[in-house]
Protein backbone atom coordinates (compact mmCIF):
# COMPACT_ATOMS: atom_id res chain seq x y z
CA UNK A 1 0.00 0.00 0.00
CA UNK A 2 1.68 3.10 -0.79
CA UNK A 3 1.00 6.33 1.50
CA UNK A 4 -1.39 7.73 -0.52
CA UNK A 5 -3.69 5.17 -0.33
CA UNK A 6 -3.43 4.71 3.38
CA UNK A 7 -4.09 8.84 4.22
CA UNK A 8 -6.93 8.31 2.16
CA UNK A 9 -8.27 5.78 4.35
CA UNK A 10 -7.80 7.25 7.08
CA UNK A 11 -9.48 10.40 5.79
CA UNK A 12 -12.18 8.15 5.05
CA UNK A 13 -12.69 7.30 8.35
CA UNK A 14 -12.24 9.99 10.15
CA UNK A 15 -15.73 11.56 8.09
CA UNK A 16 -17.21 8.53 9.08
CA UNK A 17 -16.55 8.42 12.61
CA UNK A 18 -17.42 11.97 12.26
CA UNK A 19 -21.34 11.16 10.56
CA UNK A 20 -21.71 8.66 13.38
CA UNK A 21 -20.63 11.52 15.78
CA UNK A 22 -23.59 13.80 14.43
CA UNK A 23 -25.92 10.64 14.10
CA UNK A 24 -25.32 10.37 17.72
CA UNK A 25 -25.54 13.61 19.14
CA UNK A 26 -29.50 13.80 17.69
CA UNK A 27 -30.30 10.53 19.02
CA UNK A 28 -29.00 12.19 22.23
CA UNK A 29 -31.40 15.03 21.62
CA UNK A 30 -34.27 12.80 20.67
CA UNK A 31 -33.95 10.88 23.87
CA UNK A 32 -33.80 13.87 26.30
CA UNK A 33 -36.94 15.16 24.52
CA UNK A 34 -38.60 11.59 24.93
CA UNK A 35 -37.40 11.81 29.03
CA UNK A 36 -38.49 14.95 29.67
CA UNK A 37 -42.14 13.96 27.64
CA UNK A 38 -42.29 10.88 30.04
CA UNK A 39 -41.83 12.81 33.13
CA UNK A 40 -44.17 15.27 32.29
CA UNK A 41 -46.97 12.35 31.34
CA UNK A 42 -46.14 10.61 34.42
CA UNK A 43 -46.44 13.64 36.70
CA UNK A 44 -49.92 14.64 34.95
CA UNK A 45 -50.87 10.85 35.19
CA UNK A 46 -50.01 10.66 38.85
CA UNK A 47 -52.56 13.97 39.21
CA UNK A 48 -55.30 12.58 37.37
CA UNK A 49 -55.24 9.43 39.29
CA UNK A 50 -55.23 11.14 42.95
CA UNK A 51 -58.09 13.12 41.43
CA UNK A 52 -59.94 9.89 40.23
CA UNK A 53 -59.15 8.58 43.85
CA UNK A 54 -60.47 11.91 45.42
CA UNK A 55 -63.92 11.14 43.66
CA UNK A 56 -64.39 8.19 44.15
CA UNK A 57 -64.21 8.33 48.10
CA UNK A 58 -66.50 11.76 47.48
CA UNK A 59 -68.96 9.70 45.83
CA UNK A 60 -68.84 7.19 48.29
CA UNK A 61 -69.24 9.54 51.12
CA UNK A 62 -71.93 11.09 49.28
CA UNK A 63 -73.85 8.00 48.87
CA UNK A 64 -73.33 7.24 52.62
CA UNK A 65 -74.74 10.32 53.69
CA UNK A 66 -77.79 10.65 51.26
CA UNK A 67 -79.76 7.08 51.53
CA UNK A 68 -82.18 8.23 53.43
CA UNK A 69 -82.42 11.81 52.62
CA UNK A 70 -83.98 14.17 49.70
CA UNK A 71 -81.55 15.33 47.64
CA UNK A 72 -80.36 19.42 48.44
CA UNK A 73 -79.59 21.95 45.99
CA UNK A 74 -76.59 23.54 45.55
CA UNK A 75 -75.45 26.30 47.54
CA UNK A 76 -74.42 29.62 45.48
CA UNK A 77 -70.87 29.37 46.39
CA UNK A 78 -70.36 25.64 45.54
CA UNK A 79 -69.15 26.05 41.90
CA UNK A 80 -66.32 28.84 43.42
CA UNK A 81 -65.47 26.03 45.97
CA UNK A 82 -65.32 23.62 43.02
CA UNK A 83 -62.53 25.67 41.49
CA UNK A 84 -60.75 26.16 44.26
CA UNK A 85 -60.66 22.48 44.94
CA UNK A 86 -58.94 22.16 41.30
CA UNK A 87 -56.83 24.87 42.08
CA UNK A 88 -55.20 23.43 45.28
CA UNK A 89 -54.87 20.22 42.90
CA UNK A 90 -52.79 21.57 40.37
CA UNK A 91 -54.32 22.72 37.61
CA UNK A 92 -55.15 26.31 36.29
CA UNK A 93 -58.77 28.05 36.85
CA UNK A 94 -57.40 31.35 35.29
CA UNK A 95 -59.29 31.77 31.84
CA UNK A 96 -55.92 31.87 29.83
CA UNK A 97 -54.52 28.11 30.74
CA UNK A 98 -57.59 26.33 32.30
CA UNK A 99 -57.75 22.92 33.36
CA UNK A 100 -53.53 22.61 32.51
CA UNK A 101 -51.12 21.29 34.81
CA UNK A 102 -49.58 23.84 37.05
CA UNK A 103 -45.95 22.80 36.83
CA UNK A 104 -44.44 26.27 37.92
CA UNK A 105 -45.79 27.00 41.48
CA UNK A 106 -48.57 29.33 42.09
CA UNK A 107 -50.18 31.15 39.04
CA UNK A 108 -51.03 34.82 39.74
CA UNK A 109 -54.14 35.18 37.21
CA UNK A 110 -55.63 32.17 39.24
CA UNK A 111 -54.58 33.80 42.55
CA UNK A 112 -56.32 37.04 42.00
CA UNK A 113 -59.50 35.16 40.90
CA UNK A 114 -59.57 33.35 43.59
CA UNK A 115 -59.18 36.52 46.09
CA UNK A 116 -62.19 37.81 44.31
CA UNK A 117 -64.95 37.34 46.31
């Protein structure tokens, strides 16, 4: 092999090595961007499921107490209580992102609604 031939292998390779370098680096992207979507599915799964739990032992309780009694009607304040009760959750009763995940603390817009009494 003369030395031609073998610096032109090894320039060869090294754009090879250096595709597989790029190839690599956006897998590396693509799988942070999957990680971070699992984390944020899980999180909002792991609401909805304490919510579904929170509901079900309401409706239990409900039943419980109403077997033997006429049913009511609902009390002027009930649906602000209702948002609240989302609220303290962890989802946004603000008109601009409600019913989302909260994922940043406490949300002013819903704050001041809620102070508005």
């Amino acid at each position: 092999m003369e030395k031609r031939e073998i610096f032109s292998q090894v320039i060869h390779m090294e754009e090879r090595i250096g595709a597989l370098h790029d190839e690599l680096g956006e897998l590396k992207e693509q799988l942070a961007m999957l990680i971070e979507e699992n984390q944020a599915l899980s999180l909002e799964n792991q609401h909805l499921r304490k919510r579904l739990d929170v509901k079900e032992e309401a409706r239990l309780e409900m039943e419980k107490l109403q077997v033997n009694k006429k049913p009511k009607r609902t009390s002027v304040g009930e649906g602000y209580d209702n948002l609240a009760r989302l609220y303290h959750e962890g989802f946004h009763i603000c008109n601009m992102h409600y019913g989302s995940l909260r994922t940043d603390g406490d949300c002013l817009f819903c704050l001041s609604f809620l102070q508005q009494k």
